[in-house]
N, C-alpha and C. Protein backbone atom coordinates (compact mmCIF):
# COMPACT_ATOMS: atom_id res chain seq x y z
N UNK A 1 14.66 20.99 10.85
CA UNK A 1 14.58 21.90 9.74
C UNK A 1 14.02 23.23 10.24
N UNK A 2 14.42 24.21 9.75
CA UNK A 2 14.41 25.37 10.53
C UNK A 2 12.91 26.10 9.91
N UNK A 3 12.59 25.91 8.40
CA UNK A 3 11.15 26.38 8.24
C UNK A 3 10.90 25.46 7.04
N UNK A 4 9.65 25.68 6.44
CA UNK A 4 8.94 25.07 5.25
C UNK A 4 9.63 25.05 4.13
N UNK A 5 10.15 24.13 3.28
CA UNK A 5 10.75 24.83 2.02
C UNK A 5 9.48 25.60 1.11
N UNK A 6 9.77 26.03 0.01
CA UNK A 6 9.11 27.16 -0.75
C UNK A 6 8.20 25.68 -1.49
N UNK A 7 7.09 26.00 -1.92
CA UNK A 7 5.89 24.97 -2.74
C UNK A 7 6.76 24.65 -4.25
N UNK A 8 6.62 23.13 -4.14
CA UNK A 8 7.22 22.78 -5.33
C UNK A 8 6.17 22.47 -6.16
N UNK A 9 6.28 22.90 -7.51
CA UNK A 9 5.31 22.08 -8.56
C UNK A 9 4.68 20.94 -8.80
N UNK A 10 3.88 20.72 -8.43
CA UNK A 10 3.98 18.99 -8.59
C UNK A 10 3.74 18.23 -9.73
N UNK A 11 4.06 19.28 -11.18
CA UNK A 11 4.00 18.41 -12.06
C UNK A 11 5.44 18.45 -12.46
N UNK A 12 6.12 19.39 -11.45
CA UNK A 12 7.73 19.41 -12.04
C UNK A 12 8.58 17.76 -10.68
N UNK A 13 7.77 18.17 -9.46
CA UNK A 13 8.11 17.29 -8.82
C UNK A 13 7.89 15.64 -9.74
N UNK A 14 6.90 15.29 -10.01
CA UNK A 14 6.12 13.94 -10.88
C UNK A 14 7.57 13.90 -11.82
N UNK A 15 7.20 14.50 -12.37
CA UNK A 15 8.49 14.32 -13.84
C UNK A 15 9.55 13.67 -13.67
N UNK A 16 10.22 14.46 -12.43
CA UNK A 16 11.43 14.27 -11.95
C UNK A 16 11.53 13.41 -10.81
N UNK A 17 10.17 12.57 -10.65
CA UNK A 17 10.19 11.68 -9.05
C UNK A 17 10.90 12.07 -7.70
N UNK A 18 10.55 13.05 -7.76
CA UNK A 18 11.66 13.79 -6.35
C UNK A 18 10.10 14.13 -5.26
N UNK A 19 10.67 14.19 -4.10
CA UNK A 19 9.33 14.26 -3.18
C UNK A 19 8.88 15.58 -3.29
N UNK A 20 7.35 15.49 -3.05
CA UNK A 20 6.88 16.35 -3.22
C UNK A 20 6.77 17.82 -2.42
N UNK A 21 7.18 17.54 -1.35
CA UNK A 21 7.41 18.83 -0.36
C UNK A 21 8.77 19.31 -0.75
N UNK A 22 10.06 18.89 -0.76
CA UNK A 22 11.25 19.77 -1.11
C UNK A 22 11.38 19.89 -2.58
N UNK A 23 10.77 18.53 -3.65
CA UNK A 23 11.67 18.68 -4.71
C UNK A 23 13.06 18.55 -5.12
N UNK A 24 13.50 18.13 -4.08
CA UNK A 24 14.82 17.74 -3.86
C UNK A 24 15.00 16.19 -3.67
N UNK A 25 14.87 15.14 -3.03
CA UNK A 25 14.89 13.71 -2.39
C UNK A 25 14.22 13.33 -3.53
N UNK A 26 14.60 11.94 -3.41
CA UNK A 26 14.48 10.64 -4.48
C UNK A 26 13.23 10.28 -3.83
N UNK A 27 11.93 9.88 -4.69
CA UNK A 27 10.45 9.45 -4.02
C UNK A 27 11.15 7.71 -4.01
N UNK A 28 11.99 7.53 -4.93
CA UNK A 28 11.68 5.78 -5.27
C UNK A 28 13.39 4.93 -5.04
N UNK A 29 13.28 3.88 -4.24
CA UNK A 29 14.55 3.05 -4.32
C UNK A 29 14.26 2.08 -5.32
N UNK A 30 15.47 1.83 -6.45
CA UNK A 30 14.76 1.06 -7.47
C UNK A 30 14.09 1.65 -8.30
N UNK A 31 13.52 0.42 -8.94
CA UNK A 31 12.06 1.05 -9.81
C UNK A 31 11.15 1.93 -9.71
N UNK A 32 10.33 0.86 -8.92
CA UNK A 32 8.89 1.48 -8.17
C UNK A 32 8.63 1.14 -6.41
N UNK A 33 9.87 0.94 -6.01
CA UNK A 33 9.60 1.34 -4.41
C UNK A 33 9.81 2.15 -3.43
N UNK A 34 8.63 2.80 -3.34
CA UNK A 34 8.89 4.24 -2.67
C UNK A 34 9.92 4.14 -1.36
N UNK A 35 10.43 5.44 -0.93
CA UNK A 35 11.16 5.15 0.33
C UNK A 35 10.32 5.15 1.27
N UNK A 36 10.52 5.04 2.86
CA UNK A 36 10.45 4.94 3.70
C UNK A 36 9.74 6.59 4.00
N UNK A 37 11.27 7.71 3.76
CA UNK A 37 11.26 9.06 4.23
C UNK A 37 12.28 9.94 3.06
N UNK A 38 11.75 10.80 2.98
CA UNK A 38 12.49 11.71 2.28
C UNK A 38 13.55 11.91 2.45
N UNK A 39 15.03 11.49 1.92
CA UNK A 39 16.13 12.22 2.34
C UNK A 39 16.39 12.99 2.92
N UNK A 40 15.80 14.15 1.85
CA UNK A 40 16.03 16.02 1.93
C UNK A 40 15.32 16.51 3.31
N UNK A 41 14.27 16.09 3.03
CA UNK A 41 13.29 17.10 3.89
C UNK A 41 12.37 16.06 5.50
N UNK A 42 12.65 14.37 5.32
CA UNK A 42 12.31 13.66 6.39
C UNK A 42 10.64 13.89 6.17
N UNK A 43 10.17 14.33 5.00
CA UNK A 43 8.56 13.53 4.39
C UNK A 43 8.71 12.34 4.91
N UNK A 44 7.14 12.00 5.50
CA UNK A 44 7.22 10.16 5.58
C UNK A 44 6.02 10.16 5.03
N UNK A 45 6.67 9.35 3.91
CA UNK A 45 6.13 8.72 2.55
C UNK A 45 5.85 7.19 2.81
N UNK A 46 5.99 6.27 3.96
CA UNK A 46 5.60 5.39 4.46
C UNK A 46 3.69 5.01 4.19
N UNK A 47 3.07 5.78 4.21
CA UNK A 47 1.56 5.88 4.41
C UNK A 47 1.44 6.04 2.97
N UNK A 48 2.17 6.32 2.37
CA UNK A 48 1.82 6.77 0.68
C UNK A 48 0.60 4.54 0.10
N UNK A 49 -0.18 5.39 -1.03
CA UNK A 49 -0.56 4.04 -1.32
C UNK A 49 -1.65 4.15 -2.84
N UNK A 50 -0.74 3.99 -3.88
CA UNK A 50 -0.87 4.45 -5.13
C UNK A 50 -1.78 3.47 -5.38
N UNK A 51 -1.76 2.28 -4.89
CA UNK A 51 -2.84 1.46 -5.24
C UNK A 51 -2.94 0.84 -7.11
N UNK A 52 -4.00 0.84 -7.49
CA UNK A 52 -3.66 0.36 -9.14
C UNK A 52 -4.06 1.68 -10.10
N UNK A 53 -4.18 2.23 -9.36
CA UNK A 53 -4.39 3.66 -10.49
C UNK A 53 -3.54 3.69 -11.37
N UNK A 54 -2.19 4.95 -10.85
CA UNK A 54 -1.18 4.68 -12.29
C UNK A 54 -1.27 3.63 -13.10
N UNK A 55 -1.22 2.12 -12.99
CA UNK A 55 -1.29 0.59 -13.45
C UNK A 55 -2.00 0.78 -14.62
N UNK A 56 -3.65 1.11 -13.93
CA UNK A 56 -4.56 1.27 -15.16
C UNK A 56 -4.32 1.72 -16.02
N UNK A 57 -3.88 3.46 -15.60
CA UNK A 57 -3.79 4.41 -16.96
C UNK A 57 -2.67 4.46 -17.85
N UNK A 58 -1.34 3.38 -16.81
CA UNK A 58 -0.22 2.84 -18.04
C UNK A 58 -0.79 2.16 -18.87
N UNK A 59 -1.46 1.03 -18.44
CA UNK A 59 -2.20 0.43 -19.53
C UNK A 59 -3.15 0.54 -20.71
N UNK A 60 -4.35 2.32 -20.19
CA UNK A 60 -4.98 2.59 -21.01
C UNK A 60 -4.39 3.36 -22.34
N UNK A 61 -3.36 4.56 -21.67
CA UNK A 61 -2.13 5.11 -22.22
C UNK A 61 -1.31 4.61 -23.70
N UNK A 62 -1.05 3.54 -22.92
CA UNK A 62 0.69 3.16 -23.57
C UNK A 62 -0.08 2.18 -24.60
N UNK A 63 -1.21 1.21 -24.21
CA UNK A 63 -1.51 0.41 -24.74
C UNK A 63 -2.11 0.88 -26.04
N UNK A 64 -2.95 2.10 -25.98
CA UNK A 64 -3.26 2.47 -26.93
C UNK A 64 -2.49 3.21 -28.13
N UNK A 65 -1.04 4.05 -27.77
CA UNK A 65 -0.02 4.57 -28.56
C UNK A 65 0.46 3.43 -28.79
N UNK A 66 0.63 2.15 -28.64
CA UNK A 66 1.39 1.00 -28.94
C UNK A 66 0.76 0.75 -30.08
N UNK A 67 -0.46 0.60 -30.04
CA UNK A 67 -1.53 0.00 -31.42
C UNK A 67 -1.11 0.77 -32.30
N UNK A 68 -1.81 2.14 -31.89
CA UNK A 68 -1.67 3.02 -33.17
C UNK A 68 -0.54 3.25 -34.16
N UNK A 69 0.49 3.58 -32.93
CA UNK A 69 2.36 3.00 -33.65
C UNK A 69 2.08 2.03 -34.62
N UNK A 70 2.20 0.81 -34.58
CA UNK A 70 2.09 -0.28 -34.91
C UNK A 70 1.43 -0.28 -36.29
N UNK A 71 0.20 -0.01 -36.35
CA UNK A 71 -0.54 0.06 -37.27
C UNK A 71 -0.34 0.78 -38.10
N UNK A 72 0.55 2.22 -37.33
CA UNK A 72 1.24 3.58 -38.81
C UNK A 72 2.41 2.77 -39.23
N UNK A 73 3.02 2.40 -38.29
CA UNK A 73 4.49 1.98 -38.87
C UNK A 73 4.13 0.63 -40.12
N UNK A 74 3.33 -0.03 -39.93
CA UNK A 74 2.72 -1.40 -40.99
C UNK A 74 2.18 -0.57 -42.31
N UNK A 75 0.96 0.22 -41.59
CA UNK A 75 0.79 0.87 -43.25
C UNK A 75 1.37 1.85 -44.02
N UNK A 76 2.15 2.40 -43.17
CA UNK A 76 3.44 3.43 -43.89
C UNK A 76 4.63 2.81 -44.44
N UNK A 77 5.32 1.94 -43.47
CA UNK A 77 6.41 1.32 -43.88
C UNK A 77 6.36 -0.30 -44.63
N UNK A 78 5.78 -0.69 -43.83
CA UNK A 78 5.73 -1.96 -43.96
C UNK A 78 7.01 -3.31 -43.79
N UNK A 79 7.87 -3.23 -42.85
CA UNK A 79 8.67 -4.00 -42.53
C UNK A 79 8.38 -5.29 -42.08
N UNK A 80 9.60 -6.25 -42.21
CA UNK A 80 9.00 -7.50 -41.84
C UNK A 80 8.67 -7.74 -40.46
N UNK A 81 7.90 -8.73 -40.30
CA UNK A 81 7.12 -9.19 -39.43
C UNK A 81 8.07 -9.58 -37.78
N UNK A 82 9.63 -9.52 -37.98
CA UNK A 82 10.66 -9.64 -36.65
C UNK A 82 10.80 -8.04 -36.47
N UNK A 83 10.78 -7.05 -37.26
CA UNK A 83 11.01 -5.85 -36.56
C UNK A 83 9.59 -5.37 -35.56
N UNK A 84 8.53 -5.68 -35.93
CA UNK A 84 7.44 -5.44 -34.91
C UNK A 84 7.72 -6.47 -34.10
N UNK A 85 7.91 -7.59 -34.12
CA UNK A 85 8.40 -9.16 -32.58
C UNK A 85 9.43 -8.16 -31.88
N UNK A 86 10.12 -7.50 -32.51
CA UNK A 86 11.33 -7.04 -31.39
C UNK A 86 10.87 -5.30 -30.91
N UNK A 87 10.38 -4.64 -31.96
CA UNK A 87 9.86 -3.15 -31.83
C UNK A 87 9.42 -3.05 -30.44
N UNK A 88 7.92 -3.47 -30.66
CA UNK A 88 6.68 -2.85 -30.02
C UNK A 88 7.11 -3.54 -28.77
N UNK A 89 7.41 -5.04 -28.07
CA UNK A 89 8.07 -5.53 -26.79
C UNK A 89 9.19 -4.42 -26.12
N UNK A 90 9.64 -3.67 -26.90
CA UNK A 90 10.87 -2.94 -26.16
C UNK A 90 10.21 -1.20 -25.76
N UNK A 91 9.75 -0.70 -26.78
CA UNK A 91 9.00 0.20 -26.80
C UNK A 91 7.66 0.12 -25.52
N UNK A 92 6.75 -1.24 -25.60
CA UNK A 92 6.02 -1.16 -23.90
C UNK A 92 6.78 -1.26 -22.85
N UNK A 93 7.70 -2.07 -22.93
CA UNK A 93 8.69 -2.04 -21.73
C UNK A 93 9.03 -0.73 -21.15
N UNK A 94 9.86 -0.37 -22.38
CA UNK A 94 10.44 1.10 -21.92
C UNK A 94 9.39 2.40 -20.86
N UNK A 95 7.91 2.43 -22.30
CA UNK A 95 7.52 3.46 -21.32
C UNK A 95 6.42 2.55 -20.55
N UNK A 96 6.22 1.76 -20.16
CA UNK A 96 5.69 1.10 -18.93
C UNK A 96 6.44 1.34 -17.92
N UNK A 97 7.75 1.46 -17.84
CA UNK A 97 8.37 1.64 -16.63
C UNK A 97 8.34 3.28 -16.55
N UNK A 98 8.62 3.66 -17.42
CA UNK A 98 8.93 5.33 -17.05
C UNK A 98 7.04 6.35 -16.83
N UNK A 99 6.40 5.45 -17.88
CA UNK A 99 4.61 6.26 -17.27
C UNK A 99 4.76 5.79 -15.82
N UNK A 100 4.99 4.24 -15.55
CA UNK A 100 4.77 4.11 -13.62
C UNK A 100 5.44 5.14 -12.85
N UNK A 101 6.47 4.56 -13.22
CA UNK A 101 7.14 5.93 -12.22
C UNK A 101 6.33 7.19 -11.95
N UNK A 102 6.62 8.06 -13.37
CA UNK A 102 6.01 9.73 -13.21
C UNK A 102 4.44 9.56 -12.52
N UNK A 103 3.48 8.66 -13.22
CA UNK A 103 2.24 8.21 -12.86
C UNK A 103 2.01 8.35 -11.29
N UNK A 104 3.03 7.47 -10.51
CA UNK A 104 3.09 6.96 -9.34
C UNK A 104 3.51 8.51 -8.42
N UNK A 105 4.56 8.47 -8.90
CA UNK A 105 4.80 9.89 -7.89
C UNK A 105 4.42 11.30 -8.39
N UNK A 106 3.25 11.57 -9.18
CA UNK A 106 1.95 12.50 -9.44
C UNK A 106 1.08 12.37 -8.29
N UNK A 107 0.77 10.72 -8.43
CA UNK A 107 -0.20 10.42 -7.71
C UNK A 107 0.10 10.36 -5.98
N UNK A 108 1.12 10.15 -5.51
CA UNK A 108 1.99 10.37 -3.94
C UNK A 108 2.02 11.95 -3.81
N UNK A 109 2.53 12.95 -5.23
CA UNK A 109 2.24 14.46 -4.67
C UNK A 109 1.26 14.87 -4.76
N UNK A 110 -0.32 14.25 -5.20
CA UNK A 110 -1.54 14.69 -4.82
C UNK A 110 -1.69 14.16 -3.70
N UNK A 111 -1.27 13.07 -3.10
CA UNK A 111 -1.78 12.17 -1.40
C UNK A 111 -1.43 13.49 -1.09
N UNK A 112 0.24 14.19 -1.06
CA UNK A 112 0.89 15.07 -0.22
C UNK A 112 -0.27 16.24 -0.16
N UNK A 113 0.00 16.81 -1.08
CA UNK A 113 -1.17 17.81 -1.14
C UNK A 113 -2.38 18.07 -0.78
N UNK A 114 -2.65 16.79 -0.89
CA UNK A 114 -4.64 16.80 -0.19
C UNK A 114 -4.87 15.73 1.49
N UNK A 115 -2.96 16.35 1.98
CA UNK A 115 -3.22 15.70 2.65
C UNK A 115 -3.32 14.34 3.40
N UNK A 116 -3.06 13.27 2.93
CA UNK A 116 -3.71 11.78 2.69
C UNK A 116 -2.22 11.21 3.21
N UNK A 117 -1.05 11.94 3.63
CA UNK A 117 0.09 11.24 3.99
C UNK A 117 0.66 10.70 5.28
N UNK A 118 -0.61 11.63 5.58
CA UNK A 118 -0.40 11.68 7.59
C UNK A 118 0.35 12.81 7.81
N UNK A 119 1.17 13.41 7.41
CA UNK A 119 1.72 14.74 7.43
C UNK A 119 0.80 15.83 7.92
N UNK A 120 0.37 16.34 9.16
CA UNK A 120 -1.00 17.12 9.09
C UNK A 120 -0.07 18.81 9.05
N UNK A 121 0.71 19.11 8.58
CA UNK A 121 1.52 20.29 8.55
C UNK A 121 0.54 20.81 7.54
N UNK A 122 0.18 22.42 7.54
CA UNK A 122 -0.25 23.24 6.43
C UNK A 122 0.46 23.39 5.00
N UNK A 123 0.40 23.10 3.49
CA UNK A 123 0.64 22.89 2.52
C UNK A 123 0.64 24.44 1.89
């Protein structure tokens, strides 16, 4: 690569799970498994290690808009008791997977940023 690409956002990078140095490359194969190396730009994202952070704050997050949902939709609407069995199961699903993700690769473009990737190039 001939020079640095230009500084990507890293809350535009997160959003969009793309690595954090080009903004361009896919951070994740699958779900939630990071690659190896950056497509675009040959980041090695190998050393990356999100650990249970994101985990937690999906859980503190989602778990808590789940209740509250729940509890407006019961005392506002009041539907029977199979539309919350089927609701609220599809609704954590959904953004459980999509908070990990963004969560996860926030948390890989702060490693990048502060450093923590093994990458010792200037940021």
């Amino acid at each position: 690569m001939s020079g640095d690409p230009a500084p990507v956002s890293a809350l535009s990078a997160a959003l969009r799970c793309r690595c954090p140095r080009c903004g361009e490359g896919r951070i994740f194969r699958g779900i939630l498994t990071v690659v190896a190396r950056c497509p675009s730009c040959d980041l090695d994202l190998a050393a990356e290690d999100a650990g249970d952070g994101p985990a937690a704050l999906v859980i503190l997050i989602l778990g808590a808009v789940v209740i509250v949902a729940a509890i407006l939709v019961e005392t506002k609407l009041a539907p029977p008791v199979w539309v919350h069995i089927v609701l609220w199961p599809l609704v954590a699903l959904g953004g459980t997977i999509l908070l990990q993700r963004i969560l996860k690769a926030g948390l890989i473009g702060m490693q990048y940023r502060h450093r923590l990737l093994g990458d010792e190039r200037p940021r």
